[in-house]
N, C-alpha and C. Protein backbone atom coordinates (compact mmCIF):
# COMPACT_ATOMS: atom_id res chain seq x y z
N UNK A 1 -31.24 -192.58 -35.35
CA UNK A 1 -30.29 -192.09 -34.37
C UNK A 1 -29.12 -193.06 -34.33
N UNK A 2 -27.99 -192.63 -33.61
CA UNK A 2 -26.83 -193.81 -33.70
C UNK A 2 -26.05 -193.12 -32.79
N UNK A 3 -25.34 -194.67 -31.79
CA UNK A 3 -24.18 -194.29 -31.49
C UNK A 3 -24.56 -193.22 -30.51
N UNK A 4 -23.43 -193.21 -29.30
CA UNK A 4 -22.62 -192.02 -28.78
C UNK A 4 -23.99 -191.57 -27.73
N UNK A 5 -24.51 -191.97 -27.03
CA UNK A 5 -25.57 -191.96 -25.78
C UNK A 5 -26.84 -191.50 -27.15
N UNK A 6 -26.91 -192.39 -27.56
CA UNK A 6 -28.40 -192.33 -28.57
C UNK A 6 -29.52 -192.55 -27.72
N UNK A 7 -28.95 -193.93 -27.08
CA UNK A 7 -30.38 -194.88 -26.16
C UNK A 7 -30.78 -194.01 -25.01
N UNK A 8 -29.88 -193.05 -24.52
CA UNK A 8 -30.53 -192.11 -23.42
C UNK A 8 -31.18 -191.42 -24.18
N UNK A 9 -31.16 -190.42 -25.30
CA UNK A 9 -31.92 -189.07 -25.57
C UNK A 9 -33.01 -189.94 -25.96
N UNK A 10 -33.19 -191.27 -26.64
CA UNK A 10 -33.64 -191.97 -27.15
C UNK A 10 -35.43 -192.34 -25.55
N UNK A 11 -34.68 -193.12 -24.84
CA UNK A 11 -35.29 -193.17 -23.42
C UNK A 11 -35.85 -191.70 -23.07
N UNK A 12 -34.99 -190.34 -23.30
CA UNK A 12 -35.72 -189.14 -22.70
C UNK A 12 -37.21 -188.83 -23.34
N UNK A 13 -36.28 -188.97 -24.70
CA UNK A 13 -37.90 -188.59 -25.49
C UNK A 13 -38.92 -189.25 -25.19
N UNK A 14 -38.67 -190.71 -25.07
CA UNK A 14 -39.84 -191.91 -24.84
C UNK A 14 -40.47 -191.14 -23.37
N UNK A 15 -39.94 -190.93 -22.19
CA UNK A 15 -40.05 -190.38 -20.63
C UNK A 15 -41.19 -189.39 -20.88
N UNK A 16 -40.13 -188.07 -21.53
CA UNK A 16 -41.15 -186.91 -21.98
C UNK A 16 -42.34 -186.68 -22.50
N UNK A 17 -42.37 -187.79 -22.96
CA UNK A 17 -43.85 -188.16 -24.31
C UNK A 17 -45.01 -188.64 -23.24
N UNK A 18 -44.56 -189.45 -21.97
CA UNK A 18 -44.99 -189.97 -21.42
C UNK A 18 -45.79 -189.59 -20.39
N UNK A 19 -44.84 -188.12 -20.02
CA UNK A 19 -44.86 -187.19 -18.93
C UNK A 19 -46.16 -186.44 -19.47
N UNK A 20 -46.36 -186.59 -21.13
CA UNK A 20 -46.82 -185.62 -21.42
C UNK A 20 -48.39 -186.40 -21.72
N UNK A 21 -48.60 -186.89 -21.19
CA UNK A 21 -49.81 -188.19 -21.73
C UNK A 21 -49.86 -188.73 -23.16
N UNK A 22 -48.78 -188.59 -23.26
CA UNK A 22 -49.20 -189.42 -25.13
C UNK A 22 -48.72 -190.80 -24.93
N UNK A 23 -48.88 -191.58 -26.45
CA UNK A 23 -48.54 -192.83 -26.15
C UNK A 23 -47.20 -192.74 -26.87
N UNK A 24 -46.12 -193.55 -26.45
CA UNK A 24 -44.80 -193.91 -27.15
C UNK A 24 -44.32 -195.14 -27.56
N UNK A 25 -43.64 -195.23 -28.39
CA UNK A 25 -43.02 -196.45 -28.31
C UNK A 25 -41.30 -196.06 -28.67
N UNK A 26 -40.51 -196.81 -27.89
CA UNK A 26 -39.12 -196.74 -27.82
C UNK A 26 -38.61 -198.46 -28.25
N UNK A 27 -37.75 -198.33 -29.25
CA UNK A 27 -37.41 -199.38 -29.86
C UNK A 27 -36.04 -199.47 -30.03
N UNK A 28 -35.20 -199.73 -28.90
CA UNK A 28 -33.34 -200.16 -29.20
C UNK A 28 -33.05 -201.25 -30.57
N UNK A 29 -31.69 -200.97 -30.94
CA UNK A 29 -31.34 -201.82 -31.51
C UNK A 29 -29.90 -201.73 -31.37
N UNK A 30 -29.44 -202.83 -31.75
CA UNK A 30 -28.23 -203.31 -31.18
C UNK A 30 -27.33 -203.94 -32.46
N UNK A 31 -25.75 -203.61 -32.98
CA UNK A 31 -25.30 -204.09 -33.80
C UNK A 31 -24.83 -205.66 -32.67
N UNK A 32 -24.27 -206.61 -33.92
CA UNK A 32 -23.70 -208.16 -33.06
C UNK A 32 -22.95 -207.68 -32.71
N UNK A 33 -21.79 -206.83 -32.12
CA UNK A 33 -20.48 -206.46 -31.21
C UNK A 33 -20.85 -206.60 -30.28
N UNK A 34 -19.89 -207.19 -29.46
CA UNK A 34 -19.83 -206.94 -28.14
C UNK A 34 -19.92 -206.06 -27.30
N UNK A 35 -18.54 -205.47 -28.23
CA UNK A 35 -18.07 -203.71 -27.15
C UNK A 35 -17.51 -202.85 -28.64
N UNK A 36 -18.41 -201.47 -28.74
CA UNK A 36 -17.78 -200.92 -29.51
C UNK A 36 -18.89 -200.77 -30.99
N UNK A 37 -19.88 -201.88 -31.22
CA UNK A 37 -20.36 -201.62 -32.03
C UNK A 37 -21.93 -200.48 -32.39
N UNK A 38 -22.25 -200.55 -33.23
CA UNK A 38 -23.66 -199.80 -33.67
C UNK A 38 -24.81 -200.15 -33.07
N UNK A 39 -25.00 -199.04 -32.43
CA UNK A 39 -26.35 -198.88 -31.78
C UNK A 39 -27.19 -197.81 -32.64
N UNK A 40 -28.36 -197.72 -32.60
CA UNK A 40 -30.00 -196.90 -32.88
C UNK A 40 -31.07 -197.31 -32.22
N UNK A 41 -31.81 -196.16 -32.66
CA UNK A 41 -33.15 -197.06 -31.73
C UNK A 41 -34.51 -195.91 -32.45
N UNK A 42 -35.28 -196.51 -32.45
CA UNK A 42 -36.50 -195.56 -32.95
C UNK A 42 -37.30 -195.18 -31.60
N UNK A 43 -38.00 -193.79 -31.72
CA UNK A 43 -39.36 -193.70 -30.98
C UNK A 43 -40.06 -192.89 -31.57
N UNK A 44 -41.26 -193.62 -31.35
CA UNK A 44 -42.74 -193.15 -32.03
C UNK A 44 -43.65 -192.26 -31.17
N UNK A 45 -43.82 -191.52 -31.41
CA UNK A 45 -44.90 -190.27 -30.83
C UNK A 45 -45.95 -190.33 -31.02
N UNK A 46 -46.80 -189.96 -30.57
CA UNK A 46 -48.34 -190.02 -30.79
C UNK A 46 -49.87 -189.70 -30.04
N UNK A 47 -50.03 -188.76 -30.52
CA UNK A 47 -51.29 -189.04 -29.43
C UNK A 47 -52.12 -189.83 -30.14
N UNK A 48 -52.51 -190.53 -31.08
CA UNK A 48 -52.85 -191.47 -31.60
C UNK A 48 -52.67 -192.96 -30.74
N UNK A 49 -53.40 -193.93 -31.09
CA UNK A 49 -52.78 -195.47 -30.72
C UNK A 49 -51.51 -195.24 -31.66
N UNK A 50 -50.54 -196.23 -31.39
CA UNK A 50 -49.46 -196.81 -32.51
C UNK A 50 -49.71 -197.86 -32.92
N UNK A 51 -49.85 -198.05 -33.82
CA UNK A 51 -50.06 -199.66 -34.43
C UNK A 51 -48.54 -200.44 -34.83
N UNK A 52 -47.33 -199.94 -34.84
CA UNK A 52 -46.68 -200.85 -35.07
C UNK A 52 -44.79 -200.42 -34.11
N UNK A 53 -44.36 -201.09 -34.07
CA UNK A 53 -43.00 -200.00 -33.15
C UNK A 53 -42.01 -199.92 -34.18
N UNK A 54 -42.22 -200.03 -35.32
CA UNK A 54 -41.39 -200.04 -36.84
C UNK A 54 -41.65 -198.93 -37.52
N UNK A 55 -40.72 -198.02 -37.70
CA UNK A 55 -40.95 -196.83 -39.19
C UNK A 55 -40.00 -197.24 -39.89
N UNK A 56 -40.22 -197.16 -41.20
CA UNK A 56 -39.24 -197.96 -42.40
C UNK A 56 -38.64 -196.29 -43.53
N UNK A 57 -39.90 -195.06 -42.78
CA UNK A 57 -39.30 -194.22 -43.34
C UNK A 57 -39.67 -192.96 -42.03
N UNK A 58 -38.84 -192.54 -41.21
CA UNK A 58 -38.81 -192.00 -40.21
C UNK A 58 -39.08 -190.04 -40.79
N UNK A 59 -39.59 -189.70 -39.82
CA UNK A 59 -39.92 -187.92 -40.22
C UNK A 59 -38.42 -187.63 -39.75
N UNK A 60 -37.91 -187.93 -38.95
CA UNK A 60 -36.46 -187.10 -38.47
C UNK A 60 -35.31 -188.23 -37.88
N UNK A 61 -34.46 -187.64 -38.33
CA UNK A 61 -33.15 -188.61 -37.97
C UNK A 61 -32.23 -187.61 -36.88
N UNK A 62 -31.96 -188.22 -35.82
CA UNK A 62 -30.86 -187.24 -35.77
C UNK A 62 -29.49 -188.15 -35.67
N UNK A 63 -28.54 -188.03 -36.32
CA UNK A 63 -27.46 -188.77 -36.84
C UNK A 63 -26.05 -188.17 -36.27
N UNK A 64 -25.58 -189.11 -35.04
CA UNK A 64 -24.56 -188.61 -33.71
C UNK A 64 -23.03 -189.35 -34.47
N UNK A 65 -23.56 -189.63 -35.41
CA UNK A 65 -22.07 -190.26 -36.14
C UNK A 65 -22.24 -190.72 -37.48
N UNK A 66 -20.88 -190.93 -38.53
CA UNK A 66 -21.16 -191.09 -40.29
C UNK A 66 -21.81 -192.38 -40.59
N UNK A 67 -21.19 -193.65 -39.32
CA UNK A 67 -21.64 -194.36 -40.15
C UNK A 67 -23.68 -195.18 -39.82
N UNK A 68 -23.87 -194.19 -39.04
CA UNK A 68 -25.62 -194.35 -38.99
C UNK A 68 -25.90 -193.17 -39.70
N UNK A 69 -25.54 -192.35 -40.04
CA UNK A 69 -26.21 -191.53 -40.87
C UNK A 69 -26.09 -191.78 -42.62
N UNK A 70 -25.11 -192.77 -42.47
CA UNK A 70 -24.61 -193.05 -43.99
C UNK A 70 -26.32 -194.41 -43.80
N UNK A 71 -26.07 -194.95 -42.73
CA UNK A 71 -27.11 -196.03 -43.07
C UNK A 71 -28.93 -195.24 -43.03
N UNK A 72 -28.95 -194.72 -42.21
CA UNK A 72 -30.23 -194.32 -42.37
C UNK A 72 -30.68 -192.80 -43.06
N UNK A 73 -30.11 -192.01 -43.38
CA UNK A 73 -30.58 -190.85 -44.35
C UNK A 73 -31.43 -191.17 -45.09
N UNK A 74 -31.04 -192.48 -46.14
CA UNK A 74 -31.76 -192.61 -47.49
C UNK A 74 -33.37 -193.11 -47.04
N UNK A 75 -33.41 -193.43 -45.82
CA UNK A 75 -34.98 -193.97 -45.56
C UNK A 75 -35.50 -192.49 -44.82
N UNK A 76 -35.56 -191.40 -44.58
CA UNK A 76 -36.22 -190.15 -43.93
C UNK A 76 -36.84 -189.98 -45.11
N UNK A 77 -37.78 -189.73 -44.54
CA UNK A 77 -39.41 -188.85 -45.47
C UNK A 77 -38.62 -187.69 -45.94
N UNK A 78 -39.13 -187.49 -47.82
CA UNK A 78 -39.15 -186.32 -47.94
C UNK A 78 -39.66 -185.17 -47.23
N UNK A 79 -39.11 -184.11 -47.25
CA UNK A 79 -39.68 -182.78 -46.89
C UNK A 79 -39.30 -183.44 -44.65
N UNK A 80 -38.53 -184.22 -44.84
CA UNK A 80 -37.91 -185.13 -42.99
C UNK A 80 -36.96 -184.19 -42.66
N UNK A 81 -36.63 -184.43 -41.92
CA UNK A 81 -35.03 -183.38 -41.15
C UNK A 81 -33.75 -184.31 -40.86
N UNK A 82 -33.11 -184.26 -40.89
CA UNK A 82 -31.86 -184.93 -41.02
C UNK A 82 -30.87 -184.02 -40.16
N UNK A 83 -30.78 -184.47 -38.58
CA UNK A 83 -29.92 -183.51 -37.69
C UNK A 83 -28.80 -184.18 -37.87
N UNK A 84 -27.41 -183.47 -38.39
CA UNK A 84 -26.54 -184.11 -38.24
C UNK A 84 -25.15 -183.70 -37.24
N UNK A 85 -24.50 -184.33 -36.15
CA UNK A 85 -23.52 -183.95 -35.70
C UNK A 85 -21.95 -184.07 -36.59
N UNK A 86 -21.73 -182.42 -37.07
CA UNK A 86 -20.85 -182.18 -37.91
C UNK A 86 -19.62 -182.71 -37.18
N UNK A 87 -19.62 -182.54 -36.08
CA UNK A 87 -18.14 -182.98 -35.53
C UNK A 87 -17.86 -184.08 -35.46
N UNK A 88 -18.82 -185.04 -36.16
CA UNK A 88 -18.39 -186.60 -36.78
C UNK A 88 -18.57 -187.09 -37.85
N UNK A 89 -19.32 -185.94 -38.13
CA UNK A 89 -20.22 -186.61 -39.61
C UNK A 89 -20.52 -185.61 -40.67
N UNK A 90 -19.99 -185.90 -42.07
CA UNK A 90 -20.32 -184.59 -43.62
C UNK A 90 -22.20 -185.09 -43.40
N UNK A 91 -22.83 -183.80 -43.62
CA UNK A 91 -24.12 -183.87 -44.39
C UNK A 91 -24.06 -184.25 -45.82
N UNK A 92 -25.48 -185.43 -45.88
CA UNK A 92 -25.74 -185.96 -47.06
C UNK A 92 -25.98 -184.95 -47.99
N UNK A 93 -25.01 -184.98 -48.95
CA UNK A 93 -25.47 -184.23 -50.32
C UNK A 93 -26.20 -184.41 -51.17
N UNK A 94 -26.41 -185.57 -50.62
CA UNK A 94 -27.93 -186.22 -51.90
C UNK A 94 -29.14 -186.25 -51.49
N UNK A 95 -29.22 -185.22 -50.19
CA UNK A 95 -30.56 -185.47 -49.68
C UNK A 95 -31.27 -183.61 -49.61
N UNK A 96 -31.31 -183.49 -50.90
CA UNK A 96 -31.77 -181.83 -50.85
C UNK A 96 -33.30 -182.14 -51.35
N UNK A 97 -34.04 -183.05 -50.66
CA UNK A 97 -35.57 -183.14 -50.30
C UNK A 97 -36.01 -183.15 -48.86
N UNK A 98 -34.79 -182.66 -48.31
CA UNK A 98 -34.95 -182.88 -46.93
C UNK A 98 -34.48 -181.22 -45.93
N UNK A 99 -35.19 -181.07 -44.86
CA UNK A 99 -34.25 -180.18 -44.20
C UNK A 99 -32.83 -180.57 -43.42
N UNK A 100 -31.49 -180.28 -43.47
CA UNK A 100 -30.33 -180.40 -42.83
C UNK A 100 -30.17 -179.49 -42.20
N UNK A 101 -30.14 -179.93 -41.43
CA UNK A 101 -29.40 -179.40 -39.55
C UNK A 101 -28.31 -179.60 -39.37
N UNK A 102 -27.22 -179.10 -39.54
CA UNK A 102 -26.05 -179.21 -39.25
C UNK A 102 -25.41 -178.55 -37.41
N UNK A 103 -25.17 -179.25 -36.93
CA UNK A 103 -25.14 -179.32 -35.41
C UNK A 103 -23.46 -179.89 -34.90
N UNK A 104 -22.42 -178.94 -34.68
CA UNK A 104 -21.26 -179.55 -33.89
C UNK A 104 -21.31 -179.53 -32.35
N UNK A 105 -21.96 -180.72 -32.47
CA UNK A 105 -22.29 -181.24 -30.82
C UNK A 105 -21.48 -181.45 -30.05
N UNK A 106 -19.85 -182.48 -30.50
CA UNK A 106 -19.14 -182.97 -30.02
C UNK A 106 -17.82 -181.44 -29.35
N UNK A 107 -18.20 -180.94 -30.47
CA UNK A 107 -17.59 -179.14 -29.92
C UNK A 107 -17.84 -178.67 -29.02
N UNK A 108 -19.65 -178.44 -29.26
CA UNK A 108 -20.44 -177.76 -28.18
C UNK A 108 -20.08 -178.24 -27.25
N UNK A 109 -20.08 -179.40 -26.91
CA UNK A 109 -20.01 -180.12 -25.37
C UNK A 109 -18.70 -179.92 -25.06
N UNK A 110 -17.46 -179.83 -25.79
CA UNK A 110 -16.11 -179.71 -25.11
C UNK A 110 -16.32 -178.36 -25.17
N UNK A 111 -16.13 -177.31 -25.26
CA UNK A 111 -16.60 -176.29 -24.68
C UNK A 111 -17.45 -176.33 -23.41
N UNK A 112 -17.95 -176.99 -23.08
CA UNK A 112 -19.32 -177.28 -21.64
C UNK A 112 -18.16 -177.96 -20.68
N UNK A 113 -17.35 -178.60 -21.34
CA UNK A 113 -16.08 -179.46 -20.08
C UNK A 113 -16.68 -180.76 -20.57
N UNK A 114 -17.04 -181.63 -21.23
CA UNK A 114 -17.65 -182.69 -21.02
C UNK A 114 -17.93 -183.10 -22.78
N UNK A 115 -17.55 -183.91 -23.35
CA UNK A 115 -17.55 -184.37 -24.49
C UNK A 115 -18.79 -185.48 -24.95
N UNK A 116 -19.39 -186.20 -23.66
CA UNK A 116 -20.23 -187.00 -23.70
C UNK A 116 -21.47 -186.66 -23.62
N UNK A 117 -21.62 -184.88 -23.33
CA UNK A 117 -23.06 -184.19 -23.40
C UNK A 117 -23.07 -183.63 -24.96
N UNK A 118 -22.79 -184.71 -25.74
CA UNK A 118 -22.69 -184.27 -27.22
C UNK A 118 -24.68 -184.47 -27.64
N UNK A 119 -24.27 -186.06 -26.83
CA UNK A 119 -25.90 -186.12 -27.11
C UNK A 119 -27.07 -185.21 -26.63
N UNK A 120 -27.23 -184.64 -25.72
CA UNK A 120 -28.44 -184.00 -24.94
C UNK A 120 -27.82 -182.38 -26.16
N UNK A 121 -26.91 -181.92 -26.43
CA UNK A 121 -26.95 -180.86 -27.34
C UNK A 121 -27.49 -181.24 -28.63
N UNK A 122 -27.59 -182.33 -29.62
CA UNK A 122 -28.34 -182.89 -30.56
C UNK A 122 -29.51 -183.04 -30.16
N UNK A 123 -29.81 -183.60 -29.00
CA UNK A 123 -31.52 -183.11 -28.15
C UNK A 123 -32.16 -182.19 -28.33
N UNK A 124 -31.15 -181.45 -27.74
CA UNK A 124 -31.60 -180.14 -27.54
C UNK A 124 -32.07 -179.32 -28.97
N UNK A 125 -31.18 -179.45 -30.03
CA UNK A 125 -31.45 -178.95 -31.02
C UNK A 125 -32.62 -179.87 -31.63
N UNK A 126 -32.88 -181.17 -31.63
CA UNK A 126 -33.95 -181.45 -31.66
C UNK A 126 -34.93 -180.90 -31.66
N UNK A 127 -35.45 -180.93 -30.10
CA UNK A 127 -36.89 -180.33 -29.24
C UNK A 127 -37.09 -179.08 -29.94
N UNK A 128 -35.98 -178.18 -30.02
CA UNK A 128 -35.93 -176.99 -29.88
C UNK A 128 -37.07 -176.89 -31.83
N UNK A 129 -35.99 -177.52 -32.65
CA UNK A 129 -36.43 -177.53 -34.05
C UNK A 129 -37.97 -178.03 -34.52
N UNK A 130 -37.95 -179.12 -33.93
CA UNK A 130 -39.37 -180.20 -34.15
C UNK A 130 -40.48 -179.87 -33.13
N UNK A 131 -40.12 -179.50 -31.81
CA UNK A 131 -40.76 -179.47 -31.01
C UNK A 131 -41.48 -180.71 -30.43
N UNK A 132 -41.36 -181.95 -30.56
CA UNK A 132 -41.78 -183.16 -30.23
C UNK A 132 -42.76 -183.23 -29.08
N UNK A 133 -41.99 -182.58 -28.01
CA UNK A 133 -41.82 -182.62 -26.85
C UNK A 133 -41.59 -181.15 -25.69
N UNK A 134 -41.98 -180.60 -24.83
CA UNK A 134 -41.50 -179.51 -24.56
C UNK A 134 -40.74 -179.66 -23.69
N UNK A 135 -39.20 -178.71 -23.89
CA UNK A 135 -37.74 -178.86 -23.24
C UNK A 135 -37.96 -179.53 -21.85
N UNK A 136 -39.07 -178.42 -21.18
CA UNK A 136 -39.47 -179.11 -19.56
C UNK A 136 -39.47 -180.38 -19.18
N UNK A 137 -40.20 -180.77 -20.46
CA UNK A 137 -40.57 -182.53 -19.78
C UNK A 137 -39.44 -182.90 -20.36
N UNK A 138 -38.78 -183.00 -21.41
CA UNK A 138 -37.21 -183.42 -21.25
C UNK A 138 -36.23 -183.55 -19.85
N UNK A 139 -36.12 -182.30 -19.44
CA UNK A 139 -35.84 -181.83 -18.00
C UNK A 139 -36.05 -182.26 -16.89
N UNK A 140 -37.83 -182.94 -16.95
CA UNK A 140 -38.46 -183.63 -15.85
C UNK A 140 -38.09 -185.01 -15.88
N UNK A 141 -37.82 -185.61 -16.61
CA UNK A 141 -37.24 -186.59 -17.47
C UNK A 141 -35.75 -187.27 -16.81
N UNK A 142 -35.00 -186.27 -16.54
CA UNK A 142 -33.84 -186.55 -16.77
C UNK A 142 -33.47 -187.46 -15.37
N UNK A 143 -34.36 -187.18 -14.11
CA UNK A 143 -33.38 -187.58 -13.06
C UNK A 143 -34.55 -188.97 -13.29
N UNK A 144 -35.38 -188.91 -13.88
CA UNK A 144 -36.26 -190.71 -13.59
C UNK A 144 -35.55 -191.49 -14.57
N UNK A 145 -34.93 -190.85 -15.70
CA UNK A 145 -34.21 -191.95 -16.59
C UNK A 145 -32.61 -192.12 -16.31
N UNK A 146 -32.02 -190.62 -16.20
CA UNK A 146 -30.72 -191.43 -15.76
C UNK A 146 -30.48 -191.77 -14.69
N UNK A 147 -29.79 -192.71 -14.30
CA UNK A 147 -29.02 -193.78 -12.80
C UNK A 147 -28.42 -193.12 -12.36
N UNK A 148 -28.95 -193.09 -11.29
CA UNK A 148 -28.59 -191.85 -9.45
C UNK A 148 -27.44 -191.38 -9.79
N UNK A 149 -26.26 -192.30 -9.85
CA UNK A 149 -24.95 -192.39 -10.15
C UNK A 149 -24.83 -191.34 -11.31
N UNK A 150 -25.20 -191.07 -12.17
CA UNK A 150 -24.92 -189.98 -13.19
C UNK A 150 -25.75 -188.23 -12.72
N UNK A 151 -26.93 -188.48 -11.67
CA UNK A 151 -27.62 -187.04 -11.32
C UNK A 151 -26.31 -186.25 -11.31
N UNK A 152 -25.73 -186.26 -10.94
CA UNK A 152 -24.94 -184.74 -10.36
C UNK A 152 -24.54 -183.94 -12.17
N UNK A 153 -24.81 -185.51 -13.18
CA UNK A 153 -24.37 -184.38 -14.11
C UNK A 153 -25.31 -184.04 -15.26
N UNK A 154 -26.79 -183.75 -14.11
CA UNK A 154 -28.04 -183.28 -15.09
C UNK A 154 -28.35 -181.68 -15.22
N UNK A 155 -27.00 -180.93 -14.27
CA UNK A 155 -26.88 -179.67 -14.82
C UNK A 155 -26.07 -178.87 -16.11
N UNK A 156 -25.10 -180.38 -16.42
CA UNK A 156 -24.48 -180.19 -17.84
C UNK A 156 -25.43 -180.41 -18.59
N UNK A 157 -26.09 -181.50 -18.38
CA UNK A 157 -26.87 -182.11 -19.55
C UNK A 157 -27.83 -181.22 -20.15
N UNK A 158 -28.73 -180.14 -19.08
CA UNK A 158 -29.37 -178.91 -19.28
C UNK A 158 -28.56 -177.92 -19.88
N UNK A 159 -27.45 -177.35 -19.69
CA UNK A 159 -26.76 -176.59 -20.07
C UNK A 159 -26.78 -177.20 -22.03
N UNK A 160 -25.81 -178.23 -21.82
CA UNK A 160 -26.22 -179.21 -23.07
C UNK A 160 -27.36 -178.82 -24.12
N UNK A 161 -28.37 -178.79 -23.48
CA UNK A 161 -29.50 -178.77 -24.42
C UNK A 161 -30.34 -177.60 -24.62
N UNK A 162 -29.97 -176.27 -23.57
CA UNK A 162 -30.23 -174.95 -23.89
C UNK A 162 -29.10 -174.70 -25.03
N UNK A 163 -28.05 -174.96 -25.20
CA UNK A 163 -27.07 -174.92 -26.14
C UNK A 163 -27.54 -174.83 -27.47
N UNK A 164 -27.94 -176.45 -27.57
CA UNK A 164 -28.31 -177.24 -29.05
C UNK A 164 -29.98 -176.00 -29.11
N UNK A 165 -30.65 -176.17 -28.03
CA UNK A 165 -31.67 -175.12 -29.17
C UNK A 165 -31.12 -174.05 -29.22
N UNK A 166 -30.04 -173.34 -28.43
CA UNK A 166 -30.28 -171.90 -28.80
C UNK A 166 -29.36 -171.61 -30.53
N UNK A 167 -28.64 -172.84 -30.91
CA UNK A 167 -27.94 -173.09 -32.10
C UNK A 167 -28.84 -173.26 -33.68
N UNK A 168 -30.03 -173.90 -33.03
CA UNK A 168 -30.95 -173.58 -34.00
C UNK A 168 -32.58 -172.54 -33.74
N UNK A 169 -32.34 -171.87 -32.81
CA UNK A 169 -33.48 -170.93 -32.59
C UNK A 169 -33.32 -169.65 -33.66
């Protein structure tokens, strides 16, 4: 994942997984910038234990900008999914062992009034595709992870993410 409210959908999924009794692990990462640079973050699913909070070759990427998707494509599992937000980023052409999702999130959401619910529409098309997680507990999710200060705008963020699945349903 990268960039552009990663660490929230990132945190939802971890919430949802949680909501849902499985075990998770949520793993930020941080480029050296101050202000402005590369963020990702992994999370692991499981109803299994997890033995490690590291995948070196991830089942699904979803890639919110070119230059994390330029960095992480080449490590997704064959036969992996590779969601990409077109309205920042070309799909890898060298990755036809993989399924591509092509997703204009940054669209979708200006259309919604709001450019920053780019992420919860890449969510959305997420859940919707993989099924990780079911939309609900995403939903249930939303007012324990985001800060009071942002609730009023967890009816975009829904709107947002009925969007992104109904784009790949």
């Amino acid at each position: 994942m990268g960039g552009q409210g990663v660490m929230v959908i990132g945190q939802l999924l971890a919430h949802a997984t949680l909501l849902e009794g499985r075990n998770v692990v949520w793993f930020p990462a941080y480029g050296p910038e101050t202000r402005g640079g590369t963020a990702d973050c992994t999370v692991i699913m499981s109803s299994e234990e997890i033995g490690s909070p590291v995948s070196s070759s991830p089942d699904t990427l979803i890639a919110l900008n070119q230059t994390l998707l330029d960095k992480f494509a080449p490590s997704v599992k064959r036969e992996g999914v590779i969601l990409v937000n077109t309205s920042l980023a070309q799909p890898p052409s060298y990755r036809d062992d993989c399924k591509i999702v092509e997703v204009p999130a940054n669209d979708i959401a200006a259309e919604l009034g709001n450019s920053k619910a780019a992420n919860m529409v890449m969510l959305g098309a997420y859940v919707q595709l993989v099924r990780p997680v079911a939309m609900e507990s995403i939903e249930a999710a939303m007012p324990e992870v985001l800060p009071k200060r942002h609730h009023d705008s967890i009816p975009l963020n829904k709107a947002a993410l009925a969007r992104g699945a109904a784009l790949v349903s």
